[in-house]
C-alpha atoms as a PDB file:
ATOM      1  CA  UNK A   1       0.000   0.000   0.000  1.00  0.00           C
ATOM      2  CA  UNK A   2       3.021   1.896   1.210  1.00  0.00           C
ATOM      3  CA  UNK A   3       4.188   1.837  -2.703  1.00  0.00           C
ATOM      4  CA  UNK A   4       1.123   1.938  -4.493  1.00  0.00           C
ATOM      5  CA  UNK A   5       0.561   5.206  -2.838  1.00  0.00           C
ATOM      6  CA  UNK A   6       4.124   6.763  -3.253  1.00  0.00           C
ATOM      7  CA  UNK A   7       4.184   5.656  -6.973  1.00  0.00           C
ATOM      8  CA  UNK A   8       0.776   7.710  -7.698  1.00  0.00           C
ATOM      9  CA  UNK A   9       2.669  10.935  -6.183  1.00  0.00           C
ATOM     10  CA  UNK A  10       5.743  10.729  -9.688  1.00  0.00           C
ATOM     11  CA  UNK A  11       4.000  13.178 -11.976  1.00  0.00           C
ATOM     12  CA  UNK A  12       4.711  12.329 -15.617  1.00  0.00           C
ATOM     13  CA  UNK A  13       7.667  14.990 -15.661  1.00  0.00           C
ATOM     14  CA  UNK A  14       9.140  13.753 -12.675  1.00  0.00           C
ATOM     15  CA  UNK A  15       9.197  10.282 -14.647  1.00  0.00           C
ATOM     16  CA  UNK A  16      11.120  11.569 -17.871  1.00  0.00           C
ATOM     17  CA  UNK A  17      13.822  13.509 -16.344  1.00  0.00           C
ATOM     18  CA  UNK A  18      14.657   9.774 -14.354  1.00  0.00           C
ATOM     19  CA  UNK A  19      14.510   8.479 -17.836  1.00  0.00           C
ATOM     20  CA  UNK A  20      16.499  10.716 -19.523  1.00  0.00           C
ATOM     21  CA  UNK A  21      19.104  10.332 -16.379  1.00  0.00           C
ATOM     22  CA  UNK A  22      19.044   6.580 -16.205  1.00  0.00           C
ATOM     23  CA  UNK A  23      20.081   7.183 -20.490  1.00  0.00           C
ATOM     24  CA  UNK A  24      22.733   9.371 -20.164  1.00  0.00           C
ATOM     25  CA  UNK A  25      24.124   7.133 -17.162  1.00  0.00           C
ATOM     26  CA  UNK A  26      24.109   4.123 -19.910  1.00  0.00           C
ATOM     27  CA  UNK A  27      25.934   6.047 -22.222  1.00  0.00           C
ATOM     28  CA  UNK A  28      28.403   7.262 -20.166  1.00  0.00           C
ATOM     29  CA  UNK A  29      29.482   3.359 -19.635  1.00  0.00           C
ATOM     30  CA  UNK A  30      30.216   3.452 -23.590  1.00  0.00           C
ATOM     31  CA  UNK A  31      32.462   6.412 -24.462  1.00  0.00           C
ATOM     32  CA  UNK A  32      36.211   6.477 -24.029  1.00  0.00           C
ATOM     33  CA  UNK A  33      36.960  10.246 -23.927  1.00  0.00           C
ATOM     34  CA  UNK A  34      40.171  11.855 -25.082  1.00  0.00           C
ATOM     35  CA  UNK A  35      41.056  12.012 -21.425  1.00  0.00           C
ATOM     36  CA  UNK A  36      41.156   8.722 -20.576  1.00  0.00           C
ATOM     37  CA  UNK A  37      43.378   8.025 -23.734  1.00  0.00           C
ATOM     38  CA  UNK A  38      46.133  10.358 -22.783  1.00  0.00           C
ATOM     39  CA  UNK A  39      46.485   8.876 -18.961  1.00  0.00           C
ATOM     40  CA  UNK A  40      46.838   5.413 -20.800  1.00  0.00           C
ATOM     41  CA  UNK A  41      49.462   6.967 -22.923  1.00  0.00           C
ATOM     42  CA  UNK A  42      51.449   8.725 -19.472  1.00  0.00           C
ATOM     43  CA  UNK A  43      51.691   5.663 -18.232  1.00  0.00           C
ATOM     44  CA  UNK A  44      53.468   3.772 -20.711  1.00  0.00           C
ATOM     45  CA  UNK A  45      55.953   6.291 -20.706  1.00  0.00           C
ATOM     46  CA  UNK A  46      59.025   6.164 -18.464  1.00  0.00           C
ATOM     47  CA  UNK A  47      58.904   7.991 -15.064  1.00  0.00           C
ATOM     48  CA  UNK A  48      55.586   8.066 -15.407  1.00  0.00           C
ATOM     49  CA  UNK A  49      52.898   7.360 -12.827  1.00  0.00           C
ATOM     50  CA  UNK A  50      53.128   3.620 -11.366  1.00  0.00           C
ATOM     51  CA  UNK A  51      49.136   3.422 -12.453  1.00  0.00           C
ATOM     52  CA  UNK A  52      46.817   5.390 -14.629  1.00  0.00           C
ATOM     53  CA  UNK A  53      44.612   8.297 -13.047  1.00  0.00           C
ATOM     54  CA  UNK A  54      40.957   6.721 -13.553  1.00  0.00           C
ATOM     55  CA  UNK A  55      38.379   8.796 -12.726  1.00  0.00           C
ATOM     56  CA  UNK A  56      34.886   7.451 -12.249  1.00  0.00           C
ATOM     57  CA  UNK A  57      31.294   9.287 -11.799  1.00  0.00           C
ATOM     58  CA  UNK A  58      29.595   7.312  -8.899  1.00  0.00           C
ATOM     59  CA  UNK A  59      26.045   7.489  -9.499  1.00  0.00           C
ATOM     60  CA  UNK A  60      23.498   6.879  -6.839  1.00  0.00           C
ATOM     61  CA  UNK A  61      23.670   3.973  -5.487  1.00  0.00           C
ATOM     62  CA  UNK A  62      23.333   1.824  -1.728  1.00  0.00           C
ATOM     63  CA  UNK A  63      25.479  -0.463   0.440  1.00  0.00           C
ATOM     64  CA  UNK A  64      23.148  -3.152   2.237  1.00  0.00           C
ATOM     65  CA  UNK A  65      23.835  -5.697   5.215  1.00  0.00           C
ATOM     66  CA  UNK A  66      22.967  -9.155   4.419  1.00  0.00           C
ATOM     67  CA  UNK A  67      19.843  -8.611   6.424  1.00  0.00           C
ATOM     68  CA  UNK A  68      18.736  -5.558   4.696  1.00  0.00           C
ATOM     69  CA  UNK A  69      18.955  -7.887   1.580  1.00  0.00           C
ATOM     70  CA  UNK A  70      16.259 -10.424   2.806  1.00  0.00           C
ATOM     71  CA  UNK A  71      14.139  -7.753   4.349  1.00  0.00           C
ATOM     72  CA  UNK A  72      14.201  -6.520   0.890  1.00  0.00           C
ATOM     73  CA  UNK A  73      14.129  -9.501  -1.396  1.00  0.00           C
ATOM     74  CA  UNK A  74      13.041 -12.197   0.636  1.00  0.00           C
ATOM     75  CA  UNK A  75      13.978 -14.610   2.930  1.00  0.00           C
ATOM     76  CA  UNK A  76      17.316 -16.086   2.013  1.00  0.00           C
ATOM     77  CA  UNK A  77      18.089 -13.759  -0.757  1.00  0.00           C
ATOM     78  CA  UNK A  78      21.749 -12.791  -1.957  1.00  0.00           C
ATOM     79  CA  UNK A  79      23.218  -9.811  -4.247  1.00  0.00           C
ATOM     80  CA  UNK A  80      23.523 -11.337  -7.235  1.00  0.00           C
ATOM     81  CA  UNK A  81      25.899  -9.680  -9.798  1.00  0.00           C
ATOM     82  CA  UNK A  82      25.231  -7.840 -13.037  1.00  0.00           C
ATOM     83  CA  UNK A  83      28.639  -6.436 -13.451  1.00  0.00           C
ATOM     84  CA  UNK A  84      32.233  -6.169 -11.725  1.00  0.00           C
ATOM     85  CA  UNK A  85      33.093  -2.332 -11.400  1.00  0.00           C
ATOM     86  CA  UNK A  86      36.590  -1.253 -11.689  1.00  0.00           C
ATOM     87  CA  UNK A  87      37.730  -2.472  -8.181  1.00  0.00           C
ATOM     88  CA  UNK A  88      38.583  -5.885  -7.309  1.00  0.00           C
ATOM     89  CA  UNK A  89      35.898  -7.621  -5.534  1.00  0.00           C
ATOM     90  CA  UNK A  90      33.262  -4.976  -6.396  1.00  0.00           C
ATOM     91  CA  UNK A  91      30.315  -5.738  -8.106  1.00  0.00           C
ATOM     92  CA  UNK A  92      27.025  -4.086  -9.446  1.00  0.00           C
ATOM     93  CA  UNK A  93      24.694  -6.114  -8.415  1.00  0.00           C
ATOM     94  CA  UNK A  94      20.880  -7.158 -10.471  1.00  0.00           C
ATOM     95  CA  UNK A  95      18.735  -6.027  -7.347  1.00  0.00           C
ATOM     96  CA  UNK A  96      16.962  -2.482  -7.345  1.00  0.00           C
ATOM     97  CA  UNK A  97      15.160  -0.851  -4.980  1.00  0.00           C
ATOM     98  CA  UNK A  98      13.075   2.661  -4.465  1.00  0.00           C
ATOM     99  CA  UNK A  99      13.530   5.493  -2.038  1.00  0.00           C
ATOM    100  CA  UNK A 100      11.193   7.625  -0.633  1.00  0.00           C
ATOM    101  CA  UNK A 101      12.113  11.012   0.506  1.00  0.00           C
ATOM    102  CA  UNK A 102      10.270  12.669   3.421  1.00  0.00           C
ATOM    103  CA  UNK A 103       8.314  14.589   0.609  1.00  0.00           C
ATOM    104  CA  UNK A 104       7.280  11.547  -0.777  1.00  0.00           C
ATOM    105  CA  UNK A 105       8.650  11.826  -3.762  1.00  0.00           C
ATOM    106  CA  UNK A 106      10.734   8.931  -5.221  1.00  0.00           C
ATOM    107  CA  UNK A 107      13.991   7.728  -7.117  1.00  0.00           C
ATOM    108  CA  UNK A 108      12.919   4.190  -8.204  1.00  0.00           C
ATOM    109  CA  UNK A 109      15.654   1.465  -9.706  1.00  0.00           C
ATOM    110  CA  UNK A 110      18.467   2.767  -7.258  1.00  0.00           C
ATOM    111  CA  UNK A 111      21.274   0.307  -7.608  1.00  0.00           C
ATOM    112  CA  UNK A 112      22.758  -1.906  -4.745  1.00  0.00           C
ATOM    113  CA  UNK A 113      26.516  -2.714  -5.219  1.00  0.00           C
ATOM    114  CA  UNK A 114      28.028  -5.248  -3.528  1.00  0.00           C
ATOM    115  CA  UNK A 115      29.284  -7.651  -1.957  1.00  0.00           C
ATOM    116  CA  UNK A 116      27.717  -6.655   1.609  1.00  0.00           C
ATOM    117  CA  UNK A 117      28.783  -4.455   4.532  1.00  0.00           C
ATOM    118  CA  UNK A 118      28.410  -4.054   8.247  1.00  0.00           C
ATOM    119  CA  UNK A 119      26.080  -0.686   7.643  1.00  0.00           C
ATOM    120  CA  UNK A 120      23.328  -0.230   5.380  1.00  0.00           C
ATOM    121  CA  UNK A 121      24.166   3.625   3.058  1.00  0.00           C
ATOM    122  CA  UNK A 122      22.825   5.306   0.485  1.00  0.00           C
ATOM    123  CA  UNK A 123      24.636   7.681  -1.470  1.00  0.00           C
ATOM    124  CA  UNK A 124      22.876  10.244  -3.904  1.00  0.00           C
ATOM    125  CA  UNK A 125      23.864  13.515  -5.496  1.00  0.00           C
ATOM    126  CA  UNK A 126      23.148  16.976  -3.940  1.00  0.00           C
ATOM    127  CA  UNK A 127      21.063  17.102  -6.316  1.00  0.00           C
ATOM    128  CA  UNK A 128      18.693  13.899  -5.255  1.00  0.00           C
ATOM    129  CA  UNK A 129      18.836  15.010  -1.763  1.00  0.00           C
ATOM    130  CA  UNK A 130      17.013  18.829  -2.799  1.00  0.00           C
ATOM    131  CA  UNK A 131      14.479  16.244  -5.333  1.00  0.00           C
ATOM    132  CA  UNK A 132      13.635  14.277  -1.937  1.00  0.00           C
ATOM    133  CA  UNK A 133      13.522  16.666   0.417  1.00  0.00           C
ATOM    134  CA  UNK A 134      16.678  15.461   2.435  1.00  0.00           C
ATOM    135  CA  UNK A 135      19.681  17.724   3.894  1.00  0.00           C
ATOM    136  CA  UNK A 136      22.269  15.910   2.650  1.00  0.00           C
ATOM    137  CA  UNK A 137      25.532  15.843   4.381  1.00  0.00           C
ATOM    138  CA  UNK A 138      29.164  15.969   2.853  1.00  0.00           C
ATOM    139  CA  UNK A 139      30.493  12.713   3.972  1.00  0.00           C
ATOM    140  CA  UNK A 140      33.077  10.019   3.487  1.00  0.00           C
ATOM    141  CA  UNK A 141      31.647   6.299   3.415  1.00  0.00           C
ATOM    142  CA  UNK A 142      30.832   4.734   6.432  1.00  0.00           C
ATOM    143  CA  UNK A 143      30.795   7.769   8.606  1.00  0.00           C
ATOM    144  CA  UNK A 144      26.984   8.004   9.126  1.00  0.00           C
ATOM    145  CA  UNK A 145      26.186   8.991  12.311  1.00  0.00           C
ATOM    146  CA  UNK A 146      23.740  12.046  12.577  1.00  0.00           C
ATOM    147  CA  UNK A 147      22.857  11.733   9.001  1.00  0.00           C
ATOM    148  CA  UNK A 148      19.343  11.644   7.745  1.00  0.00           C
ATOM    149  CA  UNK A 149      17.283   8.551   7.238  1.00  0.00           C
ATOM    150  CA  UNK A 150      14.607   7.814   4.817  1.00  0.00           C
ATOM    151  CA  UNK A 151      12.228   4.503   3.248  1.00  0.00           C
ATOM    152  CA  UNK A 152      13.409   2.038   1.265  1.00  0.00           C
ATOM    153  CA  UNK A 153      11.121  -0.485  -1.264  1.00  0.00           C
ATOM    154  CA  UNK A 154      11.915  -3.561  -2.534  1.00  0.00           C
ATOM    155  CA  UNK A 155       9.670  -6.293  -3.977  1.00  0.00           C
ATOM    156  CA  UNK A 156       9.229  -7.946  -0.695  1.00  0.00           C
ATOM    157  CA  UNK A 157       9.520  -5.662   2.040  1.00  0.00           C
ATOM    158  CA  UNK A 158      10.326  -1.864   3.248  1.00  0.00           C
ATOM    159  CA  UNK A 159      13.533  -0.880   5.487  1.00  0.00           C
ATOM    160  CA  UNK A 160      12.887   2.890   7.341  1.00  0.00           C
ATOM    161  CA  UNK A 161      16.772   3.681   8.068  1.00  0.00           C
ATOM    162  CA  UNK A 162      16.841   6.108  10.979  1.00  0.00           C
ATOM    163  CA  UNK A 163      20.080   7.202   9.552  1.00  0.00           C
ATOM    164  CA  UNK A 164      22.871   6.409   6.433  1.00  0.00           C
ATOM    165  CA  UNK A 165      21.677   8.699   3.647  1.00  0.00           C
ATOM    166  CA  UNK A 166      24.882  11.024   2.552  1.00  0.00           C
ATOM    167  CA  UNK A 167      26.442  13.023  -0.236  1.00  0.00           C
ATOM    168  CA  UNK A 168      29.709  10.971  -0.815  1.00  0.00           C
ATOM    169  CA  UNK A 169      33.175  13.421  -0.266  1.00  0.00           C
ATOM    170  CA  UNK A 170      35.265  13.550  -3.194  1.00  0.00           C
ATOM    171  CA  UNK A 171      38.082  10.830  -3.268  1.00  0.00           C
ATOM    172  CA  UNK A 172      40.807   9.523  -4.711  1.00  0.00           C
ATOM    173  CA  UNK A 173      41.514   5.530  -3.748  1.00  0.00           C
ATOM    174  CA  UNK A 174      45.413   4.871  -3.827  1.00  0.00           C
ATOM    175  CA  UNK A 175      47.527   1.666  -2.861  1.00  0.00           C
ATOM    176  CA  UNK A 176      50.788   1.674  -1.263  1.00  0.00           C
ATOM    177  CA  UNK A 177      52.516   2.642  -4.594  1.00  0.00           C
ATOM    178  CA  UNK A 178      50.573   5.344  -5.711  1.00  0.00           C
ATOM    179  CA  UNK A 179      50.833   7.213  -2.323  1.00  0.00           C
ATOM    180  CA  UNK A 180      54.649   7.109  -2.416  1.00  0.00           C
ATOM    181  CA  UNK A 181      55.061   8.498  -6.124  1.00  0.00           C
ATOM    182  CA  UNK A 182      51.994  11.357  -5.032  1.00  0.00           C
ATOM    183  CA  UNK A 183      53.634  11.931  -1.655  1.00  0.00           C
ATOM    184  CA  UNK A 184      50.095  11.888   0.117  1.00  0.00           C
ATOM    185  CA  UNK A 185      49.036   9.684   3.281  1.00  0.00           C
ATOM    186  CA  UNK A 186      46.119   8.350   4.031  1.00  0.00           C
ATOM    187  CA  UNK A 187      43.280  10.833   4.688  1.00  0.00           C
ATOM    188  CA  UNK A 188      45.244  13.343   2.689  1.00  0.00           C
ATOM    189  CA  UNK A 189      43.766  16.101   0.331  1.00  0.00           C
ATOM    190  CA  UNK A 190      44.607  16.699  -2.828  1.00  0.00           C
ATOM    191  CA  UNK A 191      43.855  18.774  -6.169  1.00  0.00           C
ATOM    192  CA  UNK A 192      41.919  16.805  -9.503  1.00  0.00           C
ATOM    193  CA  UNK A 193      42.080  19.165 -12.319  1.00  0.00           C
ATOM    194  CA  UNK A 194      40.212  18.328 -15.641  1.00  0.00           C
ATOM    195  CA  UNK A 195      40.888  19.920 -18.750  1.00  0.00           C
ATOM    196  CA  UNK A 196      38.394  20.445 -21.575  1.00  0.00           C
ATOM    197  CA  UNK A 197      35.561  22.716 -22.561  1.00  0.00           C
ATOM    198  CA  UNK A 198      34.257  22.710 -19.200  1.00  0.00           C
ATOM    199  CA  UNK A 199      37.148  22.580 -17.498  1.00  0.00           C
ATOM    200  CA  UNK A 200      37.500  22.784 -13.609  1.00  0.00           C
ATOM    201  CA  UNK A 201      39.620  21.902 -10.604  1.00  0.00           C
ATOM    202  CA  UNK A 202      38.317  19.859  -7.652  1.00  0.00           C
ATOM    203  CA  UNK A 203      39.726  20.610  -4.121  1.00  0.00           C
ATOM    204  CA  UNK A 204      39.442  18.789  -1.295  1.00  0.00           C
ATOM    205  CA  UNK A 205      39.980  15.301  -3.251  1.00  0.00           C
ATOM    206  CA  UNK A 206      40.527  12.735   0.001  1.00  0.00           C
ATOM    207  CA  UNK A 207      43.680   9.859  -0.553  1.00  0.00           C
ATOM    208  CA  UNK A 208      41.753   6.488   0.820  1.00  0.00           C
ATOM    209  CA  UNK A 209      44.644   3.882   1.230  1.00  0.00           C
ATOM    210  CA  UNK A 210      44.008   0.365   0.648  1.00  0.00           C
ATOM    211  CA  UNK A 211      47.101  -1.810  -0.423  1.00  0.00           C
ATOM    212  CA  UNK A 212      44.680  -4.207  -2.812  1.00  0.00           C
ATOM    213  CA  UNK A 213      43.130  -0.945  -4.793  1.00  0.00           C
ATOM    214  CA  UNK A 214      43.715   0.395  -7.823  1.00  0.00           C
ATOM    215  CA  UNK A 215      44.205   4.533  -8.407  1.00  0.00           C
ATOM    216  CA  UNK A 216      40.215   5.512  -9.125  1.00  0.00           C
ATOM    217  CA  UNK A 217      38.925   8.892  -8.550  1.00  0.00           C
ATOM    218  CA  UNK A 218      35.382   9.004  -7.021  1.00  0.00           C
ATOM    219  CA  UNK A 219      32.816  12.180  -8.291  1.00  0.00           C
ATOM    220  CA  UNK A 220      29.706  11.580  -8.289  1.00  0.00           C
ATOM    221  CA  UNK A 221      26.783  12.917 -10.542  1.00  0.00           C
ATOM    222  CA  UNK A 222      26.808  16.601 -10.359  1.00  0.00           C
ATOM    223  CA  UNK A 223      30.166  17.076 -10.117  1.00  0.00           C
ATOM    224  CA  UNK A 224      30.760  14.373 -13.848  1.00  0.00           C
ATOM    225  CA  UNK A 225      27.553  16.733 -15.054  1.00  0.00           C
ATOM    226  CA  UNK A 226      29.883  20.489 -14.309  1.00  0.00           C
ATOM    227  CA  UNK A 227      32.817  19.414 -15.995  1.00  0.00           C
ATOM    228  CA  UNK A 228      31.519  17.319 -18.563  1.00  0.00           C
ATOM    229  CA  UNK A 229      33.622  14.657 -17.877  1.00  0.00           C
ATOM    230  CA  UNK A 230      33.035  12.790 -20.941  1.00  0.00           C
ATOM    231  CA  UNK A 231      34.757  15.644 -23.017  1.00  0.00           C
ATOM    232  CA  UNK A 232      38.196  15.827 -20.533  1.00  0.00           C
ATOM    233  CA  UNK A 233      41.136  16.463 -22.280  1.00  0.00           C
ATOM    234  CA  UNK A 234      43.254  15.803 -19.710  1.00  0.00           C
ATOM    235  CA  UNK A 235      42.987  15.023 -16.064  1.00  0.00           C
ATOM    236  CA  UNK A 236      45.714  15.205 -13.484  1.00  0.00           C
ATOM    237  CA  UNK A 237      46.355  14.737  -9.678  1.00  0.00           C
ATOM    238  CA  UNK A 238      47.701  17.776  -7.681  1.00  0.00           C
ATOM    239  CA  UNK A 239      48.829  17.395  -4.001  1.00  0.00           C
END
């Protein structure tokens, strides 16, 4: 009923902008810009950086426990993957689920990536959060204490978080390598600059170690949307 109800709330324009969105977010998956050519190319070339600068537009997306996953699906239900992403391990997974804002208005087919985690977190754009109704804040994953909660549909059951809805910060994921030729440390900030017709320079970029990753910059919608990212000439890390 809980659905039913929400769903008659999405007026028709509310439904094409998610279309168009959901698109462009395909399309993005299929272009190689000039960009991400010319890292390809730094890095074959001597004294260049030990890995190639990646940078990736995180759309919205959550993290689930393996409980949230049978609230949500069912009893006994797993992630079950669609795709690996560009880490290790990482995977998008087939399941999708709606969320309500508290002006019950509603982003449906929000993807969960797995595998699972301790917490249960959604991140959205700045931009989602104003389109729901929700005060996003600016934080890295995992740190969701004090943030704002909000519903959660899935084909067999709701979750109401009390808390775990954020605005991802920035980042930059580095191993062991890549923080020795950047001279950074963990928890670090640092400089991405994009060149190309909308160029622009991203401070505040935080270094999150792990020795297993590979270098992958983290924006997420708005922020691939302002500089076009698709059109990047050239991209570079600045400490």
């Amino acid at each position: 009923m809980v659905a039913e109800a929400a769903m008659k709330r999405v007026e028709r324009k509310e439904v094409e902008v998610l279309v168009r969105e959901v698109l462009t977010q395909r399309l993005r998956g299929q272009i190689n810009p000039p960009a991400v050519r010319e890292q390809r190319a730094s890095y074959q070339q001597a004294g260049g950086p030990p890995h190639p600068l990646v940078v990736n537009v995180s759309a919205r997306h959550m993290h689930v426990t393996p409980e949230a996953v049978e609230i949500l699906f069912g009893a006994g239900s797993k992630l079950t993957k669609m795709k690996d992403l560009y880490q290790q391990g990482e995977f998008a997974s087939e399941q999708l689920v709606t969320i309500i804002g508290p002006r019950q208005r509603i982003i449906p087919n929000v993807r969960i990536l797995g595998p699972t985690r301790n917490i249960t977190q959604i991140e959205l754009s700045y931009t989602d959060g104003v389109y729901l109704g929700i005060d996003l804040p600016l934080r890295i994953s995992g740190d969701i204490d004090g943030t704002a909660g909000c519903t959660v549909l899935g084909p067999k059951g709701a979750l109401t978080l009390s808390k775990g809805v954020i605005r991802a910060a920035r980042h930059v994921h580095m191993s062991t390598e890549d923080m020795a030729y950047y001279g950074v440390k963990d928890g670090d900030h640092m400089k991405l600059r994009i060149d190309g017709p909308c160029g622009v320079t991203f401070d505040n970029l935080r270094v999150r170690y792990h020795p297993k990753v590979v270098l992958e910059v983290h924006i997420d919608t708005d922020e691939g949307n302002a500089c076009d990212l698709e059109s990047a000439t050239h991209m570079e890390l600045v400490k």
